[in-house]
C-alpha atoms as a PDB file:
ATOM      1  CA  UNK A   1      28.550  92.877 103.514  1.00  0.00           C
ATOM      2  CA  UNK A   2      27.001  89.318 102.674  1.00  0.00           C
ATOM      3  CA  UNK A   3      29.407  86.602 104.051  1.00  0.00           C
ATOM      4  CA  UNK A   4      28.696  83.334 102.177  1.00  0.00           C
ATOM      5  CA  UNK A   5      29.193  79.824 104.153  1.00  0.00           C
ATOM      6  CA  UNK A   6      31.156  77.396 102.577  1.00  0.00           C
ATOM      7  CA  UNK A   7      31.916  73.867 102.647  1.00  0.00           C
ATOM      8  CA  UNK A   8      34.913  72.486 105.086  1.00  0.00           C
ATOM      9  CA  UNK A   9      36.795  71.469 101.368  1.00  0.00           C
ATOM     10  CA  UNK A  10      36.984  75.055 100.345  1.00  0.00           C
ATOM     11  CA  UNK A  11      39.848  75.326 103.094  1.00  0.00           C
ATOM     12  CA  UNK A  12      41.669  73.236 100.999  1.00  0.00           C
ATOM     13  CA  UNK A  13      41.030  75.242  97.837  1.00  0.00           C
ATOM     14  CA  UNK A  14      42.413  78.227  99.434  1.00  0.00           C
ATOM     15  CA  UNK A  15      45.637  76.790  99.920  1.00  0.00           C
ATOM     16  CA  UNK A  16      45.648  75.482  96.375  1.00  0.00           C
ATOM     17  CA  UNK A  17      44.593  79.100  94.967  1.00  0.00           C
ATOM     18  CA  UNK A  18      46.915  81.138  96.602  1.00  0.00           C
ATOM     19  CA  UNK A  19      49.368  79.208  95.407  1.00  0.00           C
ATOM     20  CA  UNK A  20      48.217  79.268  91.584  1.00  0.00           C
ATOM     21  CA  UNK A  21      48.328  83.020  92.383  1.00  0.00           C
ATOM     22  CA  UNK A  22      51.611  83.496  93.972  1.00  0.00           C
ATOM     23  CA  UNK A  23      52.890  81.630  90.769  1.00  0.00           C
ATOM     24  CA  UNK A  24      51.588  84.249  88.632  1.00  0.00           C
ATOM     25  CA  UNK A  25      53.953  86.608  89.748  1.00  0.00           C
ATOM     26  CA  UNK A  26      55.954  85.297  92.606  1.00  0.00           C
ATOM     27  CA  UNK A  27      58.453  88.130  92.362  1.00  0.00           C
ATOM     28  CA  UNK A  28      55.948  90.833  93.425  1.00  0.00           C
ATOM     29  CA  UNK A  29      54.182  88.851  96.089  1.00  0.00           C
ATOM     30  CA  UNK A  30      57.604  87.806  97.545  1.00  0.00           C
ATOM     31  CA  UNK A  31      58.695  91.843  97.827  1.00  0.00           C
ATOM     32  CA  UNK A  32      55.308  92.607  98.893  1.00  0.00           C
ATOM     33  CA  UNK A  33      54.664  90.045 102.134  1.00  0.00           C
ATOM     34  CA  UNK A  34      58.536  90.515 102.990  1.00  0.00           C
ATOM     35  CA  UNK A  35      58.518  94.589 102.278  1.00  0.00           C
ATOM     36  CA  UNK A  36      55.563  94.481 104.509  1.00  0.00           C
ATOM     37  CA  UNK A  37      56.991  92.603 107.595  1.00  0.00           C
ATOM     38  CA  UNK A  38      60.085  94.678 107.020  1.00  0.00           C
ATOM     39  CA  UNK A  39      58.763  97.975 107.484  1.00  0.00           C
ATOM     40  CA  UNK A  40      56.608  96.677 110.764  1.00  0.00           C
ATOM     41  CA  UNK A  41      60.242  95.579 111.987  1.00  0.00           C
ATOM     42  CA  UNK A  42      61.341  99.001 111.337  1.00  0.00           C
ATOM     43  CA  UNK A  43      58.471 101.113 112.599  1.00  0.00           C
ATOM     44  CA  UNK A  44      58.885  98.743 115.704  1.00  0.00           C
ATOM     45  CA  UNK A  45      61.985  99.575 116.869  1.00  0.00           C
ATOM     46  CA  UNK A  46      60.885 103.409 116.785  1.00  0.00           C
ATOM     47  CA  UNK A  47      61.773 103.939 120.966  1.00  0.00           C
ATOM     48  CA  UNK A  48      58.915 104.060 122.729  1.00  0.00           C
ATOM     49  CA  UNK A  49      55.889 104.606 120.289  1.00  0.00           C
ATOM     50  CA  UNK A  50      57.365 101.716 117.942  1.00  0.00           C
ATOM     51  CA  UNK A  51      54.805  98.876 118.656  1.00  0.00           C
ATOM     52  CA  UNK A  52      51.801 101.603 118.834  1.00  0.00           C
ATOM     53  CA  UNK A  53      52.279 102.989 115.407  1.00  0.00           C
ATOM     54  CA  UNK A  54      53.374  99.205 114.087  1.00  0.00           C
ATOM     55  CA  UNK A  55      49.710  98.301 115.169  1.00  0.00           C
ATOM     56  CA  UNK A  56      48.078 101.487 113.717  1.00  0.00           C
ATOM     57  CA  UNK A  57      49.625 100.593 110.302  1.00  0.00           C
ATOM     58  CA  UNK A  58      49.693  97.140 110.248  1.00  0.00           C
ATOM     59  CA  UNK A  59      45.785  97.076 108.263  1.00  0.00           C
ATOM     60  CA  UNK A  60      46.942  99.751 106.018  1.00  0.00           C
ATOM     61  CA  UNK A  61      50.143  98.028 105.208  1.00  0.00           C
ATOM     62  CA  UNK A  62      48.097  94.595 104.810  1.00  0.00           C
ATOM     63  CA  UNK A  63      45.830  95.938 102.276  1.00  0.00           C
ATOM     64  CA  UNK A  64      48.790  96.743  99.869  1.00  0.00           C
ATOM     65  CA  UNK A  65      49.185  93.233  99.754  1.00  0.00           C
ATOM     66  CA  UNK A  66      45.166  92.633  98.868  1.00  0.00           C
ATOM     67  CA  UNK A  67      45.592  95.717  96.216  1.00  0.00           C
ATOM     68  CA  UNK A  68      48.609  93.494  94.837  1.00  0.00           C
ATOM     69  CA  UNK A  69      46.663  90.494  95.027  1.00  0.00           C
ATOM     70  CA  UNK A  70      43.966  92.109  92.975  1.00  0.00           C
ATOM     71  CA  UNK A  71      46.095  93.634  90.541  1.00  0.00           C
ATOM     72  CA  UNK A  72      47.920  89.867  89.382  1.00  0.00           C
ATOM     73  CA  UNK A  73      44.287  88.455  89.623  1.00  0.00           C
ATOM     74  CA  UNK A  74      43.294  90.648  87.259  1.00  0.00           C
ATOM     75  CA  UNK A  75      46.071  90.632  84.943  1.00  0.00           C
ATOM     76  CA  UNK A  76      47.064  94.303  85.768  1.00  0.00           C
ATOM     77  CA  UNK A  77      50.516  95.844  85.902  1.00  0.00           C
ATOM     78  CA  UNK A  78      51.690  96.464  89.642  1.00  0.00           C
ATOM     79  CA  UNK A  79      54.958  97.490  91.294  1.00  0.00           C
ATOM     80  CA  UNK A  80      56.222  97.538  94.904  1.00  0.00           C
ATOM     81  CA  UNK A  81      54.926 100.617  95.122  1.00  0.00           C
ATOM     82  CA  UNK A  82      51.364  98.781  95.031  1.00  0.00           C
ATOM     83  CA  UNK A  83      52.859  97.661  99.013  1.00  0.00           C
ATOM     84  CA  UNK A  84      51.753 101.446 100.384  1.00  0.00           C
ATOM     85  CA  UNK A  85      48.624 102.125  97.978  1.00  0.00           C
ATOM     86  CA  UNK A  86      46.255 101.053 101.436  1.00  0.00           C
ATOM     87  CA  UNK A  87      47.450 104.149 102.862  1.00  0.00           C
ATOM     88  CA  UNK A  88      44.897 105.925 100.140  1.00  0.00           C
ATOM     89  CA  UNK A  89      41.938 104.035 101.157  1.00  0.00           C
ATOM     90  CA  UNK A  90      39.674 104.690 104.303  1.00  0.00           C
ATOM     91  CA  UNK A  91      43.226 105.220 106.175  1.00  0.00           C
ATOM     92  CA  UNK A  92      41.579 106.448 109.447  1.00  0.00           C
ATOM     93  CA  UNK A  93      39.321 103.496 109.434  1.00  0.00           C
ATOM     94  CA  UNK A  94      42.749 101.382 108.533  1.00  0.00           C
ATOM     95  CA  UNK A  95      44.034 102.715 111.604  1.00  0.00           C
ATOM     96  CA  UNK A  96      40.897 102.294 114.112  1.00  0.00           C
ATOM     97  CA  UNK A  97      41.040  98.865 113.022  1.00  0.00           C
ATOM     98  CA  UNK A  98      44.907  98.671 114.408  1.00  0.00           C
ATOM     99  CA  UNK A  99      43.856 100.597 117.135  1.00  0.00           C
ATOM    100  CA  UNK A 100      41.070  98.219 118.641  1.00  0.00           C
ATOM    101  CA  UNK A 101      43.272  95.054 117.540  1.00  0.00           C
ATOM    102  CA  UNK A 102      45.695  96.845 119.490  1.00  0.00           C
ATOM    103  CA  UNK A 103      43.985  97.019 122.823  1.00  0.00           C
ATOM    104  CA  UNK A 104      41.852  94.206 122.242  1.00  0.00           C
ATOM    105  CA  UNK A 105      45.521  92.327 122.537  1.00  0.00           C
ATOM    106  CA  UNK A 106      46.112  94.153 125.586  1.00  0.00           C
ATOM    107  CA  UNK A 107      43.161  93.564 127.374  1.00  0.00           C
ATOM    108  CA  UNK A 108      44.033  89.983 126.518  1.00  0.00           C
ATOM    109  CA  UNK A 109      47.542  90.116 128.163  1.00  0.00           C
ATOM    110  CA  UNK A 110      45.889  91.926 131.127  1.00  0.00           C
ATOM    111  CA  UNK A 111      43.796  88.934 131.723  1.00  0.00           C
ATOM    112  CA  UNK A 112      46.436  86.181 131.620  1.00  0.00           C
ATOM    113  CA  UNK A 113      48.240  88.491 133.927  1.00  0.00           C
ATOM    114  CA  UNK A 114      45.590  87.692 136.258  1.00  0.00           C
ATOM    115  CA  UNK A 115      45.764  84.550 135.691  1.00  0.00           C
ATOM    116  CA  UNK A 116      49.913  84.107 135.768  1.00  0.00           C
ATOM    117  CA  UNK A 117      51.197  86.645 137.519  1.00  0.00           C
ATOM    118  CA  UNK A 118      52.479  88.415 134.027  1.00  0.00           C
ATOM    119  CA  UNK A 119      54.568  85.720 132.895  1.00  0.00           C
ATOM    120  CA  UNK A 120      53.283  85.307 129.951  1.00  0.00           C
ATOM    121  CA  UNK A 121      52.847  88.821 129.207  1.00  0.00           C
ATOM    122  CA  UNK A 122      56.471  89.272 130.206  1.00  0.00           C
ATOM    123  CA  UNK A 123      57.393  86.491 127.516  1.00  0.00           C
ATOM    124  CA  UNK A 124      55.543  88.399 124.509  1.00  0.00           C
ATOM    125  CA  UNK A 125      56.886  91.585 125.431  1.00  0.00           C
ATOM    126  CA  UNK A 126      60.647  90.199 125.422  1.00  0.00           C
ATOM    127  CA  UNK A 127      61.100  90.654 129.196  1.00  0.00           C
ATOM    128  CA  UNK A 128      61.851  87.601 130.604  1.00  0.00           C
ATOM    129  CA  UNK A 129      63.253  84.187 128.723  1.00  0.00           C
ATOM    130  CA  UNK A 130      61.396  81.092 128.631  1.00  0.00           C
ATOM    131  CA  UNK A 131      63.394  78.804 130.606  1.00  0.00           C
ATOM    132  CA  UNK A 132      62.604  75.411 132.074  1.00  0.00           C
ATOM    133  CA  UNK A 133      61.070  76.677 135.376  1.00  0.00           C
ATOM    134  CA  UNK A 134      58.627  78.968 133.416  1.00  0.00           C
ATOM    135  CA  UNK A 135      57.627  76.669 130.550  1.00  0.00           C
ATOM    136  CA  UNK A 136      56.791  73.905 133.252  1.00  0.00           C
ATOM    137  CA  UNK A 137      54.970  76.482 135.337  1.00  0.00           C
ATOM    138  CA  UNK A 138      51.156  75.247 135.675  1.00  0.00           C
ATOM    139  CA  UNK A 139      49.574  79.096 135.462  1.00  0.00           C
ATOM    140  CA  UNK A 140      51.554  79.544 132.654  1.00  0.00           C
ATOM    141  CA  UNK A 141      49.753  76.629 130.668  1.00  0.00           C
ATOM    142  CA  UNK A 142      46.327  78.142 132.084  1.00  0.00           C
ATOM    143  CA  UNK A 143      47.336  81.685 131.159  1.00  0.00           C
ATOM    144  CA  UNK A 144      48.442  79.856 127.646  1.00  0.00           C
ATOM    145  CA  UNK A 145      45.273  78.624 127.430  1.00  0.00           C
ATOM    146  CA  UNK A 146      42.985  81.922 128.212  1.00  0.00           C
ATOM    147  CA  UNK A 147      45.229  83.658 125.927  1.00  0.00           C
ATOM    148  CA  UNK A 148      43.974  81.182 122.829  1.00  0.00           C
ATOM    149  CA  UNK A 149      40.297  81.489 124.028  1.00  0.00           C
ATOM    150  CA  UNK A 150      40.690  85.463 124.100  1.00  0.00           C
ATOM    151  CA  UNK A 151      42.918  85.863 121.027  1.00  0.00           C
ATOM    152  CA  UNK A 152      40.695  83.459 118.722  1.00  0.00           C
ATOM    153  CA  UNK A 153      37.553  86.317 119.034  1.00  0.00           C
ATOM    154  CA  UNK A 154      39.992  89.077 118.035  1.00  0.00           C
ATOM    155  CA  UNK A 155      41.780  87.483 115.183  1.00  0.00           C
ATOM    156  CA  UNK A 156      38.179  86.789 113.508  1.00  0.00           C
ATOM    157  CA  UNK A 157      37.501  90.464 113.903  1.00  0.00           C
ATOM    158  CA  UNK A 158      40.723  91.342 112.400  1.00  0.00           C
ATOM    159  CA  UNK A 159      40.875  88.710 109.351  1.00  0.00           C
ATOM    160  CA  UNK A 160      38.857  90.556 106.395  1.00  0.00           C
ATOM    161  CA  UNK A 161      38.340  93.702 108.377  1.00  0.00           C
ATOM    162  CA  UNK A 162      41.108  96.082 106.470  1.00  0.00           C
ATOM    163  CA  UNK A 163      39.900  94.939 103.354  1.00  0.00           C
ATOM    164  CA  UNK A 164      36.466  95.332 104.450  1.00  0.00           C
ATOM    165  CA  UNK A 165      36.820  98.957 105.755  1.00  0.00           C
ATOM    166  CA  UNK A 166      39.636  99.614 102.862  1.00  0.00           C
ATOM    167  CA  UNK A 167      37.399  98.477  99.338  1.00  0.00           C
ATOM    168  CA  UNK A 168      33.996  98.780 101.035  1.00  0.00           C
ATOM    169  CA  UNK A 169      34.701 101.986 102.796  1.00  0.00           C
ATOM    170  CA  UNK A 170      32.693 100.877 106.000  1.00  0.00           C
ATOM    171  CA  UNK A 171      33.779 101.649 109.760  1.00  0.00           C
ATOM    172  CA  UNK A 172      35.939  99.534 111.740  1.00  0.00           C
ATOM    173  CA  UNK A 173      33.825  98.709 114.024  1.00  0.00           C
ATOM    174  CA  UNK A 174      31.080  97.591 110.923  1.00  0.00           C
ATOM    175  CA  UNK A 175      34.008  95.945 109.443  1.00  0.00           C
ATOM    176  CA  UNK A 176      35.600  94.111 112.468  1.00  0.00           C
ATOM    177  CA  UNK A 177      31.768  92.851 112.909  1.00  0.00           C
ATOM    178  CA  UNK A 178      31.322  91.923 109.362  1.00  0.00           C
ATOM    179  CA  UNK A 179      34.685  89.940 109.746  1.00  0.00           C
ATOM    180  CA  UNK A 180      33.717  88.146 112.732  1.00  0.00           C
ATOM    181  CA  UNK A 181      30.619  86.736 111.463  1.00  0.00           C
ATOM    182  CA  UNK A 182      32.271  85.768 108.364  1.00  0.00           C
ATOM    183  CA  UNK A 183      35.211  83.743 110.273  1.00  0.00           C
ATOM    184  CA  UNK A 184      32.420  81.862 112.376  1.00  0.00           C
ATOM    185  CA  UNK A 185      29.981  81.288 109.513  1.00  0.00           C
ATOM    186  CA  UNK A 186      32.963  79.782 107.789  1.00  0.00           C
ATOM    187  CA  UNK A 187      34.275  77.976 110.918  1.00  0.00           C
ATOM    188  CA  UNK A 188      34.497  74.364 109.049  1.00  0.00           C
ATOM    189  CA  UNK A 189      36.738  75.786 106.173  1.00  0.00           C
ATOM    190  CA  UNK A 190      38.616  77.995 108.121  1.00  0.00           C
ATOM    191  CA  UNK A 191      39.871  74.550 110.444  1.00  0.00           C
ATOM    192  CA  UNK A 192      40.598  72.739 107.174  1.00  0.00           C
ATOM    193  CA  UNK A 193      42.327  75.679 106.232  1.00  0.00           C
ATOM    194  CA  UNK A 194      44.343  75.459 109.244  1.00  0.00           C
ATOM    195  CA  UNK A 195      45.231  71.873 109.254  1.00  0.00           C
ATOM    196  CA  UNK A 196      46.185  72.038 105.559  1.00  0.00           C
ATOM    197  CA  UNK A 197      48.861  74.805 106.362  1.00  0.00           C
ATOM    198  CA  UNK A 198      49.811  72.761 109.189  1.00  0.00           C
ATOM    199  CA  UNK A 199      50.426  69.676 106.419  1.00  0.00           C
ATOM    200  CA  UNK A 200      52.350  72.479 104.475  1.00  0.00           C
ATOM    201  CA  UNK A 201      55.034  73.158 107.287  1.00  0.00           C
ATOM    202  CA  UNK A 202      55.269  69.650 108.588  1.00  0.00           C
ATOM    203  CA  UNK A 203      55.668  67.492 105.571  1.00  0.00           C
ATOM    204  CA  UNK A 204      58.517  69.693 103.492  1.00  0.00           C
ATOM    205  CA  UNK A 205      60.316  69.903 107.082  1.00  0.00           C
ATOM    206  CA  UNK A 206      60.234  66.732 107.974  1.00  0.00           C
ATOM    207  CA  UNK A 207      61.870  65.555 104.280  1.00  0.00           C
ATOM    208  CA  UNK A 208      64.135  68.231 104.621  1.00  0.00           C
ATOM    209  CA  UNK A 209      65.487  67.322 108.313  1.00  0.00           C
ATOM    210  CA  UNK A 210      65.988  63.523 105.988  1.00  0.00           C
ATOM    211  CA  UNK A 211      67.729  65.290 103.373  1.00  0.00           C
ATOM    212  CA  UNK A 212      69.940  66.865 105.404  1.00  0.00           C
ATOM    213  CA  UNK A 213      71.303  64.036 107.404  1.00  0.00           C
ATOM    214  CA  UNK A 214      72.604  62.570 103.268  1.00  0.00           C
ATOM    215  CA  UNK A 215      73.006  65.967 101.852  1.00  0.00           C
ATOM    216  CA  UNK A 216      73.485  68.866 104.607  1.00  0.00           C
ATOM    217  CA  UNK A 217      74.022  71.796 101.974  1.00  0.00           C
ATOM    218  CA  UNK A 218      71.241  71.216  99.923  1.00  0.00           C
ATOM    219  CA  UNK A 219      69.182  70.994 103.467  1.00  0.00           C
ATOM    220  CA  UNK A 220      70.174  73.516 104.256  1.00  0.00           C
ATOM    221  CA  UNK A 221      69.483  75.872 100.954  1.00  0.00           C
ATOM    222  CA  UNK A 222      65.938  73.928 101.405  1.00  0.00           C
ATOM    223  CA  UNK A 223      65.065  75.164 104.505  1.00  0.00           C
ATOM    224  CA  UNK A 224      65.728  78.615 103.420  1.00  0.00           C
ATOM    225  CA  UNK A 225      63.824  78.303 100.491  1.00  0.00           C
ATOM    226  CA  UNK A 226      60.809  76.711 102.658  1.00  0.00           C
ATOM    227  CA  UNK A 227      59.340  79.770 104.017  1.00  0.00           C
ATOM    228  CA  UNK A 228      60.590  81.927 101.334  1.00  0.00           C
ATOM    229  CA  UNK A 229      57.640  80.191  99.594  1.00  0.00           C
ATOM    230  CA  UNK A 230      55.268  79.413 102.160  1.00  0.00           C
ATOM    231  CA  UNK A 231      55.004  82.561 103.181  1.00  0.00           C
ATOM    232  CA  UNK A 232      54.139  84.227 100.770  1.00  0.00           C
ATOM    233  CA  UNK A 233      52.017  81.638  99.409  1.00  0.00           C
ATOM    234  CA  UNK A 234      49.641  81.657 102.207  1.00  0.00           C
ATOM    235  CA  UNK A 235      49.733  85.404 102.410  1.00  0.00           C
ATOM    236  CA  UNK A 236      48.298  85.193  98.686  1.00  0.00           C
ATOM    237  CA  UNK A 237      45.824  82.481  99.966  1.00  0.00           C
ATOM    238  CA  UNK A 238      44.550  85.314 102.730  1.00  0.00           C
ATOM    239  CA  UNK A 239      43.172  86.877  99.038  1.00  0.00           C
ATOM    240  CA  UNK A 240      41.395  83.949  97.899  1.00  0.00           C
ATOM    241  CA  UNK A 241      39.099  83.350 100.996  1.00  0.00           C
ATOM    242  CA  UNK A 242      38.376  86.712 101.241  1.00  0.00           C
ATOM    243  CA  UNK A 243      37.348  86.329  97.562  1.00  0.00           C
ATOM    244  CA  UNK A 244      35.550  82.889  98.405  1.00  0.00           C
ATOM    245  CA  UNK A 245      33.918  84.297 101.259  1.00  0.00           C
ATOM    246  CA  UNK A 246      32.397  87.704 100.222  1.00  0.00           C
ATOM    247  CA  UNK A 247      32.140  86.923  96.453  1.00  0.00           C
ATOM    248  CA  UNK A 248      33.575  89.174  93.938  1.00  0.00           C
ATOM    249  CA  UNK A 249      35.155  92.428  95.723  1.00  0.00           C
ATOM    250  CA  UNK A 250      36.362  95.584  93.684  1.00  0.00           C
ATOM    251  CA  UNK A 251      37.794  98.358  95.362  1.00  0.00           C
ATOM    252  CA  UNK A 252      36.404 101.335  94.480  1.00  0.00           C
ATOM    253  CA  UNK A 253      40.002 102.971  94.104  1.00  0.00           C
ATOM    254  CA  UNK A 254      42.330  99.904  93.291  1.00  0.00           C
ATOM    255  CA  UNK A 255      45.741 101.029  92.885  1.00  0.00           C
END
């Protein structure tokens, strides 16, 4: 798996691409990035194994929305069943990849404990509330801040890995690798990338919170519509920089 490195611009582009394709067929990719967080929700409040098995199929479930991708890329008919179609391809490498996200996460949360006590691993887990004593805790801010430096690693493994291991039918490990170098070969583009989504949220929020002050219903329906967009629109843009990064990618069973 060749990883090309881009120019910082081409962070830009992504945003811009995902877009063009989410207009192509908005319905789908809508269903698809809200059907997927959906069933994660569900799966997740399984007692006791819930947010095991909601890591395990997390890849799997993410590379229904890359098969969906595809499909309105190439001009091919797809349906919401296209959302479960990863669970045909490399599956047990789908969920090794959830698996070592999964404890990679944990081994991050074990070291902030160290650091904090287990506050913050306590907040993420939903068993304590952030009120003002915590947030203006000092080891909080330093557990805050090993959290970012251990999390940043992981995430890089993660980004292209379940399309890696689902269309190129490689390991997790190979593919967690593979993804890694990709995210730091394209560090530049990937920190445009950011800021531009950052642009994204700020600037349609901030003339929304205007609008609503003159017009409070329509700021209202605005803000709902906001995300209903956005996210899905930079779920489709998670398609075009894996396309931009690794060239042209056909899976060798699309569904």
């Amino acid at each position: 798996m060749q990883a090309r490195t881009l120019p910082a611009q081409r962070g830009w582009a992504w945003i811009i691409e995902g877009f063009q394709l989410w207009k192509r067929n908005p319905a789908l990719i809508t269903f698809l990035v809200f059907g997927y967080w959906l069933c994660l929700l569900v799966v997740a409040a399984v007692p006791f194994v819930g947010q095991v098995l909601m890591s395990l199929i997390m890849p799997a479930l993410a590379l229904g929305i890359y098969n969906g991708c595809k499909a309105i890329a190439d001009g091919r008919k797809a349906g919401p069943e296209v959302l479960v179609s990863g669970f045909r391809q490399n599956l047990p490498e789908l969920i090794k990849i959830g698996g070592i996200y999964l404890i990679g996460t944990f081994a991050v949360l074990g070291l902030t404990a160290l650091a904090d006590g287990g506050i913050l691993a306590e907040l993420m887990l939903g068993q304590r509330k952030l009120d003002e004593a915590t947030a203006e805790d000092p080891q909080l801010v330093f557990s805050l801040l090993i959290a970012t430096c251990g999390s940043t690693p992981l995430m890089m493994a993660y980004w292209f890995a379940p399309l890696l291991a689902g269309w190129g039918r490689i390991s997790a490990p190979k593919a967690m690798f593979f993804s890694f170098v990709a995210c730091w070969r394209n560090w530049r583009a990937f920190l445009a990338y950011a800021l531009g989504l950052m642009i994204m949220v700020m600037v349609p929020s901030l003339l929304i919170g205007v609008l609503a002050l003159v017009v409070p219903l329509l700021g209202q329906l605005l803000s709902i519509a906001l995300p209903a967009v956005f996210i899905p629109v930079v779920f489709a843009s998670f398609y075009a920089n894996a396309l931009d990064v690794f060239g042209k990618i056909t899976p060798d069973d699309a569904a």
